[in-house]
Protein backbone atom coordinates (compact mmCIF):
# COMPACT_ATOMS: atom_id res chain seq x y z
CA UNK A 1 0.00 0.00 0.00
CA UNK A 2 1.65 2.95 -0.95
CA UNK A 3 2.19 5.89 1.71
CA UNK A 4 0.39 8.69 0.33
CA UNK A 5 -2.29 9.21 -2.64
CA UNK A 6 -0.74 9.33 -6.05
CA UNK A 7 -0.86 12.87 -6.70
CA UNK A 8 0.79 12.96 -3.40
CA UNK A 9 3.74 10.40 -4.47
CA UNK A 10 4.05 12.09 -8.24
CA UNK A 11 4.94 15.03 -6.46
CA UNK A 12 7.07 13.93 -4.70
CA UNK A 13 9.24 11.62 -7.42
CA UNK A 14 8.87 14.94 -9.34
CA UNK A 15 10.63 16.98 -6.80
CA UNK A 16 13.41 14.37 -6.82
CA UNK A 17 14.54 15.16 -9.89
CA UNK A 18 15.73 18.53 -8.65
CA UNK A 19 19.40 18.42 -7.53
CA UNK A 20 20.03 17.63 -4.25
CA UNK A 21 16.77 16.62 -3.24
CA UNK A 22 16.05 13.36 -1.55
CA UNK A 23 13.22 11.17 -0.47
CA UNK A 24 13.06 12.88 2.68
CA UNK A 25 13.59 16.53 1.42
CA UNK A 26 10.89 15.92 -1.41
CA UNK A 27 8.61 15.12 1.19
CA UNK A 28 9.37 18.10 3.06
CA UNK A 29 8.87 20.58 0.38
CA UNK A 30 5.63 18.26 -1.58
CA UNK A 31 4.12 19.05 2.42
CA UNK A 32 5.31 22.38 2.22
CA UNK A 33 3.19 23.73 -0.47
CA UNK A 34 0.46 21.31 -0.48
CA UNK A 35 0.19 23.32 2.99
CA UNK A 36 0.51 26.74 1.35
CA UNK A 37 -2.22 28.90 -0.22
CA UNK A 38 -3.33 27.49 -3.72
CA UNK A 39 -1.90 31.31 -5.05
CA UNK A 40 1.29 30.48 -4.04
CA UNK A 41 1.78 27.42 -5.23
CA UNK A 42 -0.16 28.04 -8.93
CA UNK A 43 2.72 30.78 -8.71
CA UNK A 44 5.40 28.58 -8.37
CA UNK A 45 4.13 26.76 -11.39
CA UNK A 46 3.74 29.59 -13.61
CA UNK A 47 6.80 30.90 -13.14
CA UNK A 48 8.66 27.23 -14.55
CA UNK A 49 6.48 26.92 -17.11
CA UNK A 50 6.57 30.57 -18.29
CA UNK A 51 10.55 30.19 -17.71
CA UNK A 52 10.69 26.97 -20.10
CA UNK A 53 8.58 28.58 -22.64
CA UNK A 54 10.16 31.82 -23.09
CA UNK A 55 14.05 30.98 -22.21
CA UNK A 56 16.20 29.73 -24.81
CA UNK A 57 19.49 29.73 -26.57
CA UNK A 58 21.25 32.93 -27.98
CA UNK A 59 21.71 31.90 -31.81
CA UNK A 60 25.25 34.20 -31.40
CA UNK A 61 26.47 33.18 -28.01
CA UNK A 62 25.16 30.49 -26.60
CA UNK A 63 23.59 32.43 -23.51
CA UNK A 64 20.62 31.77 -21.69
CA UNK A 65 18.03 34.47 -22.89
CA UNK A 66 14.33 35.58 -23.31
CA UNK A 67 15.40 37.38 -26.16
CA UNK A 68 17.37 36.43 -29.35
CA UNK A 69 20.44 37.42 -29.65
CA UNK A 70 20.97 38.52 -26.36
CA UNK A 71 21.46 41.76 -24.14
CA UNK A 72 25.27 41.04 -24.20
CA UNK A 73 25.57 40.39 -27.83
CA UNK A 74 23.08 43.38 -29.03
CA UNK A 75 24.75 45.45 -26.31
CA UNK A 76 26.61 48.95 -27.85
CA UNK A 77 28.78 49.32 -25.27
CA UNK A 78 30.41 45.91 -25.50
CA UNK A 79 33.81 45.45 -26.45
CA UNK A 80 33.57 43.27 -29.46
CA UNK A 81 37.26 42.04 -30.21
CA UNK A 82 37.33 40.53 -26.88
CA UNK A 83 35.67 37.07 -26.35
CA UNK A 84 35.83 35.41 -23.01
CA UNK A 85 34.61 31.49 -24.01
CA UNK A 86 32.63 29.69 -20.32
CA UNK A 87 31.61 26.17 -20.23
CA UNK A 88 27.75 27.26 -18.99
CA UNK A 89 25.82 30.38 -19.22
CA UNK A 90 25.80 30.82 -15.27
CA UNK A 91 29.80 31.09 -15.59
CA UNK A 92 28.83 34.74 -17.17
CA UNK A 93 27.57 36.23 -14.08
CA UNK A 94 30.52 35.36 -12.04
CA UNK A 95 32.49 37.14 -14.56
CA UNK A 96 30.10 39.81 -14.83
CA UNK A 97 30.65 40.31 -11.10
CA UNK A 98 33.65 41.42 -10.92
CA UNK A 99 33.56 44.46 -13.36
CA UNK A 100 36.53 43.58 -15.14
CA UNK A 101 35.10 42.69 -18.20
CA UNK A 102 33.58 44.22 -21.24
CA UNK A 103 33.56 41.79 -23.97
CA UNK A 104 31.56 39.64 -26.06
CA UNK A 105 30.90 35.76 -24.93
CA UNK A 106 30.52 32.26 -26.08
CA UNK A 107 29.54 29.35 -24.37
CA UNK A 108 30.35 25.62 -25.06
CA UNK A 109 27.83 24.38 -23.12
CA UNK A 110 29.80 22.26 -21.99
CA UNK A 111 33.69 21.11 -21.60
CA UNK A 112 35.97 18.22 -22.85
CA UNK A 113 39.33 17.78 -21.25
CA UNK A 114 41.62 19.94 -22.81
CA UNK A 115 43.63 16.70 -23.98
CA UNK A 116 44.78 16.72 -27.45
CA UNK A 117 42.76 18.53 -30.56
CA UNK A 118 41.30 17.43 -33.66
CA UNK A 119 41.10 13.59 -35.14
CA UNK A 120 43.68 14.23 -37.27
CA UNK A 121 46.29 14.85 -34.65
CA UNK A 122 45.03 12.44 -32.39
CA UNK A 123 42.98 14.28 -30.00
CA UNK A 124 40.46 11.59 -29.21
CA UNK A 125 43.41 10.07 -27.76
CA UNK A 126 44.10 12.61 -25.62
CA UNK A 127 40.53 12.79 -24.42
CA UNK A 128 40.11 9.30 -24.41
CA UNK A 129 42.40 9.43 -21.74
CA UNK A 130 40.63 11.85 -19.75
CA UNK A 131 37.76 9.64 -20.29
CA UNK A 132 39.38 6.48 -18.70
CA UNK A 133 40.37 8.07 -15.59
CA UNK A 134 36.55 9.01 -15.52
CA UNK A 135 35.96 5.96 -15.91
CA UNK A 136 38.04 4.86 -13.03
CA UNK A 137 37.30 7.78 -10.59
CA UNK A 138 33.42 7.95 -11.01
CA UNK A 139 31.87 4.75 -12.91
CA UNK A 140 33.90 2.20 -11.44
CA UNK A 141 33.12 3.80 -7.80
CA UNK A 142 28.99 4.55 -8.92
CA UNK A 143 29.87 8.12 -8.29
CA UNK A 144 28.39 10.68 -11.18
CA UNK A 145 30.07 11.14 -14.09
CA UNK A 146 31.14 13.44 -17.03
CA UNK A 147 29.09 16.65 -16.90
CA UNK A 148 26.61 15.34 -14.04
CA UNK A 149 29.42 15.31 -11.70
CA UNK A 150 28.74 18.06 -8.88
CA UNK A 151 30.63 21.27 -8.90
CA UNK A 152 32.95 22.35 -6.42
CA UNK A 153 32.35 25.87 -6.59
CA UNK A 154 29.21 26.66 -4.74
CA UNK A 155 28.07 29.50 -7.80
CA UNK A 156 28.44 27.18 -10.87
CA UNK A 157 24.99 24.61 -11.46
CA UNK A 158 24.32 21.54 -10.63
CA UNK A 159 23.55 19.24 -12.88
CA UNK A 160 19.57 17.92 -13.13
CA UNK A 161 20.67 14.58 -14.00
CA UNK A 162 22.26 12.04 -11.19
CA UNK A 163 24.11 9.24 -12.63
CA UNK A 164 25.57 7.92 -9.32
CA UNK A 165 26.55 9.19 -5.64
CA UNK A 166 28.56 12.53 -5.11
CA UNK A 167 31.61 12.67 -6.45
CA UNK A 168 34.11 9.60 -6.69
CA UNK A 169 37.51 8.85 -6.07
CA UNK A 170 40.64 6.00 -7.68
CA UNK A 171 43.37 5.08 -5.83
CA UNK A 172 45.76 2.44 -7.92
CA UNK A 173 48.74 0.37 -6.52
CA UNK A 174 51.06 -1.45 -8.78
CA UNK A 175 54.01 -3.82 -7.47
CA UNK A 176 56.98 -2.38 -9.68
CA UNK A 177 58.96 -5.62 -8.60
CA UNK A 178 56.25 -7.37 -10.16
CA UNK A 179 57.59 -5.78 -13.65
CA UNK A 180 61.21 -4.50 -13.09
CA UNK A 181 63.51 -4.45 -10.44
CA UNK A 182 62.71 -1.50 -8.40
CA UNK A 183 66.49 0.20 -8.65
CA UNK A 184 66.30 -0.01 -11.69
CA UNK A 185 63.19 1.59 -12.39
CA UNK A 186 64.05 4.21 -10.41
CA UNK A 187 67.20 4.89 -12.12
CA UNK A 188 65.56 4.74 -15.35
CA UNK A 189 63.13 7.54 -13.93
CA UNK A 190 65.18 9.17 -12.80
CA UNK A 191 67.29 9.67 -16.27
CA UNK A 192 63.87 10.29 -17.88
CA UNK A 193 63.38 13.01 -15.87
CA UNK A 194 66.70 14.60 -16.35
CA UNK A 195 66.13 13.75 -19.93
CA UNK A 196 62.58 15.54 -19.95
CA UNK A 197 64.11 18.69 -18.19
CA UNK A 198 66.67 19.21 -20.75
CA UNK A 199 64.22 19.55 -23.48
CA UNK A 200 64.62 23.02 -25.24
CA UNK A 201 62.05 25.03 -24.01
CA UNK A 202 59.12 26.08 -26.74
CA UNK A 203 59.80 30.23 -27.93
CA UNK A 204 58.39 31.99 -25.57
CA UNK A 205 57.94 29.21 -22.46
CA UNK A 206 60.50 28.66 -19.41
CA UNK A 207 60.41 25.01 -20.67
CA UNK A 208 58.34 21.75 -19.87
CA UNK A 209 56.98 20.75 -17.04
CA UNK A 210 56.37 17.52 -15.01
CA UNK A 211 53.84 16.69 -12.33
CA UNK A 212 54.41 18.39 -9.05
CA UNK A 213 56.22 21.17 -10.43
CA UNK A 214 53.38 23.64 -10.25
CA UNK A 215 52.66 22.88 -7.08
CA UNK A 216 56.30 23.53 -5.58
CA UNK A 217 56.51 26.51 -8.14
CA UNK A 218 53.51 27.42 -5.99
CA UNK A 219 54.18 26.56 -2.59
CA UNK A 220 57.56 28.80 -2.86
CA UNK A 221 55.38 32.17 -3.40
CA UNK A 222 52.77 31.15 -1.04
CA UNK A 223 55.54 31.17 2.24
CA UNK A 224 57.17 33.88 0.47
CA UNK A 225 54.18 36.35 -0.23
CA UNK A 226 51.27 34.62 1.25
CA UNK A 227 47.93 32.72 -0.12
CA UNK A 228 46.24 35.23 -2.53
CA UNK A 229 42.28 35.23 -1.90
CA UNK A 230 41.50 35.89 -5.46
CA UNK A 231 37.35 37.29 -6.24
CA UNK A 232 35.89 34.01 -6.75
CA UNK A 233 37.02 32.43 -3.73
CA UNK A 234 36.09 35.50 -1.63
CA UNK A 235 32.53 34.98 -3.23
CA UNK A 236 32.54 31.23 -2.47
CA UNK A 237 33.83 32.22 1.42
CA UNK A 238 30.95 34.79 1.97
CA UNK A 239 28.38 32.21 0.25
CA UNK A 240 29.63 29.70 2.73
CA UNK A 241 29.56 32.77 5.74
CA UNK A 242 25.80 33.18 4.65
CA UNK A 243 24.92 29.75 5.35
CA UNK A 244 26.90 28.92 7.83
CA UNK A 245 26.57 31.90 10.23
CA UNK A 246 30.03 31.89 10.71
CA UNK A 247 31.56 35.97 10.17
CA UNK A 248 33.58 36.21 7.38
CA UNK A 249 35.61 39.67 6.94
């Protein structure tokens, strides 16, 4: 016998589509405005549907709009030699934010890992490899995946769709000895590294770099000069101060 009548439960499955929201949660807010004026709720459902009928795509930009092209492409005072390329349309208003930038905008709607380019140069090699470590981290643990994995920053979307539970993790061991004898693999990494480092550096670069280099490149400025809190971040802290309670100044 199921727990409440079917308009009841439909709402509620409904609700859990929305990201984030649980069995429990949906409850909650199905309750919520079942106990709320008929106004309010009839309000609530207007406003989607009147939001999915009149919102679409910018046929120049990609943007979010009620209005094709949009404000930021039909704008006069934008700078048009300047393009600043997002992976969604909500990655425009953190930009926006900080009043830095006057340009023109496209967005992919979407990302692939920067691995690689075109067929013809083997890029779906390169992503293919970002793909198997996707694989790895998310699939293989029944975490989400791809573009339904949740942000970290607490201003960028989540996705509507789950695929799996939070976000997942791969941690690999291999017995070298099991291969090569460990000296020597360490020697021999130990030349490739060298070798690696002694690559002539590209016009224009300080030369290549290997994993962990960033990091102590990094770390050096950081005890020298200090952690930079740079706008984003400060956003993210005083969305997190908001919620939390906890002063942030």
């Amino acid at each position: 016998m199921p727990d409440f009548a079917p308009s009841i439960n439909r709402l509620i499955e409904e609700l859990k589509h929305l990201p984030g929201i649980g069995q429990k949660t949906a409850q909650r807010l199905a309750f919520h405005l079942l106990r709320g004026d008929r106004e309010t709720a009839f309000a609530l459902s207007d406003a989607i549907r009147d939001a999915k009928e009149k919102i679409r795509e910018c046929s120049i930009c990609n943007n979010i709009t009620d209005t094709d092209p949009c404000l930021f492409c039909t704008g006069a005072t934008r700078n048009r030699a300047i393009i600043c390329v997002v992976e969604e349309a909500t990655n425009i208003q953190a930009v926006e934010k900080t009043r830095q930038f006057n340009g023109m905008y496209h967005v992919l709607g979407g990302a692939l890992s920067p691995l690689g380019s075109d067929r013809e140069r083997g890029g779906h090699k390169g992503y293919a490899l970002a793909m198997m470590v996707d694989m790895l981290c998310a699939v293989l643990s029944g975490a989400n995946w791809g573009p339904f994995a949740p942000p970290f920053a607490l201003r960028q979307e989540i996705s509507t769709r789950s695929v799996g539970k939070g976000i997942g993790h791969f941690f690999g061991a291999m017995r070298i000895d099991g291969f090569i004898d460990a000296q020597d693999f360490k020697r021999q990494i130990d030349d490739y590294v060298r070798t690696f480092r002694a690559t002539k550096p590209a016009p224009g670069t300080n030369g290549p770099l290997i994993p962990g280099d960033p990091e102590r490149i990094a770390e050096r400025e950081r005890r020298k000069n200090g952690v930079p809190l740079i706008l984003p971040i400060v956003e993210d802290l005083r969305t997190i101060s908001k919620q939390t309670g906890i002063p942030f100044e």
